[in-house]
C-alpha atoms as a PDB file:
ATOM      1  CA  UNK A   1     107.786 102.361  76.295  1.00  0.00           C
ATOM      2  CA  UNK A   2     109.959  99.610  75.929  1.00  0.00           C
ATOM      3  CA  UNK A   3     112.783  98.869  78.597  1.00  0.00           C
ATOM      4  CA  UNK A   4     116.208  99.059  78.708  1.00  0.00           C
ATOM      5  CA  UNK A   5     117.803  96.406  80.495  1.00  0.00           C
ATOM      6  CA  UNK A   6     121.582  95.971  81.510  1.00  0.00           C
ATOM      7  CA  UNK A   7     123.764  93.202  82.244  1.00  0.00           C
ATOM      8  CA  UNK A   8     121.546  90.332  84.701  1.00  0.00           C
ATOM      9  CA  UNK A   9     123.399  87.397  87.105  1.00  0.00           C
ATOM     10  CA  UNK A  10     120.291  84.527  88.049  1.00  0.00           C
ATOM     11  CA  UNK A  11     121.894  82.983  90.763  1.00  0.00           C
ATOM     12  CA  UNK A  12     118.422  80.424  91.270  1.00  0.00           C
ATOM     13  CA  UNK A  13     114.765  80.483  90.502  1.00  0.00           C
ATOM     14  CA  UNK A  14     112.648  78.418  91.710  1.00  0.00           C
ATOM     15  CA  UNK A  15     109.950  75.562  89.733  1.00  0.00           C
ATOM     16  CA  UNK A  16     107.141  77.966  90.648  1.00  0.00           C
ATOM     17  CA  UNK A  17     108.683  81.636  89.936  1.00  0.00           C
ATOM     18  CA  UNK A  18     108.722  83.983  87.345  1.00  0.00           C
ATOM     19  CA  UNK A  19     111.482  85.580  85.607  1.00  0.00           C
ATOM     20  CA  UNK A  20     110.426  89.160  84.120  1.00  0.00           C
ATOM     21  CA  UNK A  21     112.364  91.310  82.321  1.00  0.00           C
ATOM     22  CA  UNK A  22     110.653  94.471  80.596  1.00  0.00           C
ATOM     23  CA  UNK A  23     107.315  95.809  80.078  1.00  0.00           C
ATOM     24  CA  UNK A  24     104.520  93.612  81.565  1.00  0.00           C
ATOM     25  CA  UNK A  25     100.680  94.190  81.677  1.00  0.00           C
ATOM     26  CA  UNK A  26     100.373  91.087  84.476  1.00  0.00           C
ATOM     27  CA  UNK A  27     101.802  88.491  86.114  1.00  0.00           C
ATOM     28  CA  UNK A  28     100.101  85.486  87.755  1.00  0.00           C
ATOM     29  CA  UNK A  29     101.264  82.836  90.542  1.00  0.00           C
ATOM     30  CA  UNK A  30     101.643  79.387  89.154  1.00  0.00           C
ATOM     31  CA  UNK A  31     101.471  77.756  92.825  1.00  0.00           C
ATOM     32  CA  UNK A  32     100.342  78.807  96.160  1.00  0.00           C
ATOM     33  CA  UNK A  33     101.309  78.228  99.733  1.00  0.00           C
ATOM     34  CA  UNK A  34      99.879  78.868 103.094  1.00  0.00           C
ATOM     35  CA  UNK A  35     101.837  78.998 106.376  1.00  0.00           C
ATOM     36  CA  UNK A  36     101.216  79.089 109.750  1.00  0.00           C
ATOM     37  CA  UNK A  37     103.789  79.813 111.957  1.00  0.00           C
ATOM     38  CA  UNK A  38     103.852  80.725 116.037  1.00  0.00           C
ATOM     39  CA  UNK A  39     106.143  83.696 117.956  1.00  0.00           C
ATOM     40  CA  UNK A  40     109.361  83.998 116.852  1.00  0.00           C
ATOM     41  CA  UNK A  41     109.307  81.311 113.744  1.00  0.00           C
ATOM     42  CA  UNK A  42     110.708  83.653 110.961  1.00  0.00           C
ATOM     43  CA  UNK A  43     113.693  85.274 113.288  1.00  0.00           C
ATOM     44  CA  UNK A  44     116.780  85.503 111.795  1.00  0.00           C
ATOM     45  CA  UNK A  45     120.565  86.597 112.670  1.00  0.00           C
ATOM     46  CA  UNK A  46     123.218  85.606 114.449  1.00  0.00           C
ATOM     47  CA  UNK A  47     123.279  85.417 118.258  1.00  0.00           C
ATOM     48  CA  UNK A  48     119.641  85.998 118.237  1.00  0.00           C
ATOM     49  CA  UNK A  49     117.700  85.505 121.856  1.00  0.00           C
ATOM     50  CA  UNK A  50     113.944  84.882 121.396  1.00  0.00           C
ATOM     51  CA  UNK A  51     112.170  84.461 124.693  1.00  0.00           C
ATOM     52  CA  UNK A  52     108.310  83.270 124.124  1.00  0.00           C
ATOM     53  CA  UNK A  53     106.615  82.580 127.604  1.00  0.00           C
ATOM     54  CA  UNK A  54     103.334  81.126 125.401  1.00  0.00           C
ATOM     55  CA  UNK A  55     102.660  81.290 121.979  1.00  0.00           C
ATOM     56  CA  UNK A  56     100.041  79.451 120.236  1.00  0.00           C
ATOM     57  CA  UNK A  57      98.634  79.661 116.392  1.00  0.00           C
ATOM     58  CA  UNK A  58      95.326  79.417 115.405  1.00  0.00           C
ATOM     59  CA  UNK A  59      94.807  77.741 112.595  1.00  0.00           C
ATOM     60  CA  UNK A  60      91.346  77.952 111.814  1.00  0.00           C
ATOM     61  CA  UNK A  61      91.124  79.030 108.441  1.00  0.00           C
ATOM     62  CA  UNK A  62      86.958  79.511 106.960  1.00  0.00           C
ATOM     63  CA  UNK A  63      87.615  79.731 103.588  1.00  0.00           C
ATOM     64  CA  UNK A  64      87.653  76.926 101.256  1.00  0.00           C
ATOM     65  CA  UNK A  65      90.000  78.436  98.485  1.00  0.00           C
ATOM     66  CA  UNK A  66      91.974  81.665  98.670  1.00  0.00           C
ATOM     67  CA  UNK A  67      94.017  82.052  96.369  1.00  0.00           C
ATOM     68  CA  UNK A  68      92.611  80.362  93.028  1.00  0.00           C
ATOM     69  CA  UNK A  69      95.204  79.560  90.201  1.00  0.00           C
ATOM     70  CA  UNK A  70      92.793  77.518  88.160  1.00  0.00           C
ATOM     71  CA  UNK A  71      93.010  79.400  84.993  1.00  0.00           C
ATOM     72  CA  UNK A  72      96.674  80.531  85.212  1.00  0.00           C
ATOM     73  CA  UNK A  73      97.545  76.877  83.583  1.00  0.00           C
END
Protein backbone atom coordinates (compact mmCIF):
# COMPACT_ATOMS: atom_id res chain seq x y z
CA UNK A 1 0.00 0.00 0.00
CA UNK A 2 1.47 3.06 -0.94
CA UNK A 3 2.34 5.82 1.76
CA UNK A 4 1.13 8.91 2.63
CA UNK A 5 3.63 11.30 3.55
CA UNK A 6 3.22 14.91 5.07
CA UNK A 7 5.18 17.93 5.12
CA UNK A 8 9.36 16.84 5.79
CA UNK A 9 12.28 19.54 7.22
CA UNK A 10 16.10 17.69 6.34
CA UNK A 11 18.06 19.62 8.53
CA UNK A 12 21.55 17.34 7.30
CA UNK A 13 22.34 13.98 5.89
CA UNK A 14 25.28 12.73 5.76
CA UNK A 15 27.71 11.41 2.34
CA UNK A 16 26.97 7.86 3.51
CA UNK A 17 23.07 7.94 4.58
CA UNK A 18 19.96 7.22 3.15
CA UNK A 19 16.99 9.27 2.75
CA UNK A 20 13.66 7.02 2.56
CA UNK A 21 10.45 8.09 2.15
CA UNK A 22 7.59 5.41 1.45
CA UNK A 23 7.31 1.84 0.82
CA UNK A 24 10.70 0.00 0.75
CA UNK A 25 11.48 -3.77 0.30
CA UNK A 26 15.40 -3.03 1.58
CA UNK A 27 17.84 -0.81 2.35
CA UNK A 28 21.63 -1.34 2.34
CA UNK A 29 24.69 0.60 4.08
CA UNK A 30 26.89 2.31 1.59
CA UNK A 31 29.90 2.58 4.25
CA UNK A 32 30.80 0.98 7.42
CA UNK A 33 32.51 1.91 10.62
CA UNK A 34 33.87 0.18 13.61
CA UNK A 35 34.54 1.78 17.02
CA UNK A 36 36.11 1.01 19.97
CA UNK A 37 35.63 3.01 22.76
CA UNK A 38 36.59 2.52 26.80
CA UNK A 39 34.17 3.43 30.13
CA UNK A 40 32.41 6.35 29.90
CA UNK A 41 33.36 7.46 26.06
CA UNK A 42 29.74 8.02 24.73
CA UNK A 43 28.42 10.05 28.05
CA UNK A 44 26.59 12.90 27.42
CA UNK A 45 24.83 15.95 29.39
CA UNK A 46 25.59 18.69 31.16
CA UNK A 47 27.36 18.62 34.53
CA UNK A 48 28.02 15.04 34.00
CA UNK A 49 30.61 13.25 36.68
CA UNK A 50 32.15 10.03 35.26
CA UNK A 51 34.48 8.39 37.72
CA UNK A 52 36.48 5.29 35.97
CA UNK A 53 39.10 3.81 38.50
CA UNK A 54 40.43 1.43 35.29
CA UNK A 55 39.04 0.91 32.13
CA UNK A 56 40.68 -0.74 29.32
CA UNK A 57 39.31 -1.93 25.65
CA UNK A 58 40.15 -4.85 24.00
CA UNK A 59 40.53 -4.56 20.72
CA UNK A 60 41.12 -7.80 19.39
CA UNK A 61 38.83 -8.24 16.71
CA UNK A 62 39.12 -12.21 14.72
CA UNK A 63 37.28 -11.51 11.89
CA UNK A 64 38.64 -10.31 8.73
CA UNK A 65 35.42 -8.57 7.28
CA UNK A 66 32.14 -7.96 9.08
CA UNK A 67 30.17 -6.10 7.57
CA UNK A 68 30.62 -6.61 3.62
CA UNK A 69 29.25 -3.76 1.29
CA UNK A 70 30.87 -5.13 -1.81
CA UNK A 71 27.85 -5.48 -3.91
CA UNK A 72 25.82 -2.52 -2.54
CA UNK A 73 27.93 -0.26 -5.22
Amino acid sequence: MPAFVGAISIVNIGSASVFHIGDVYAISPKATAKTFAGAGSFNTGDGLRVYNQQSSTNVNDKDVADQNIAANA
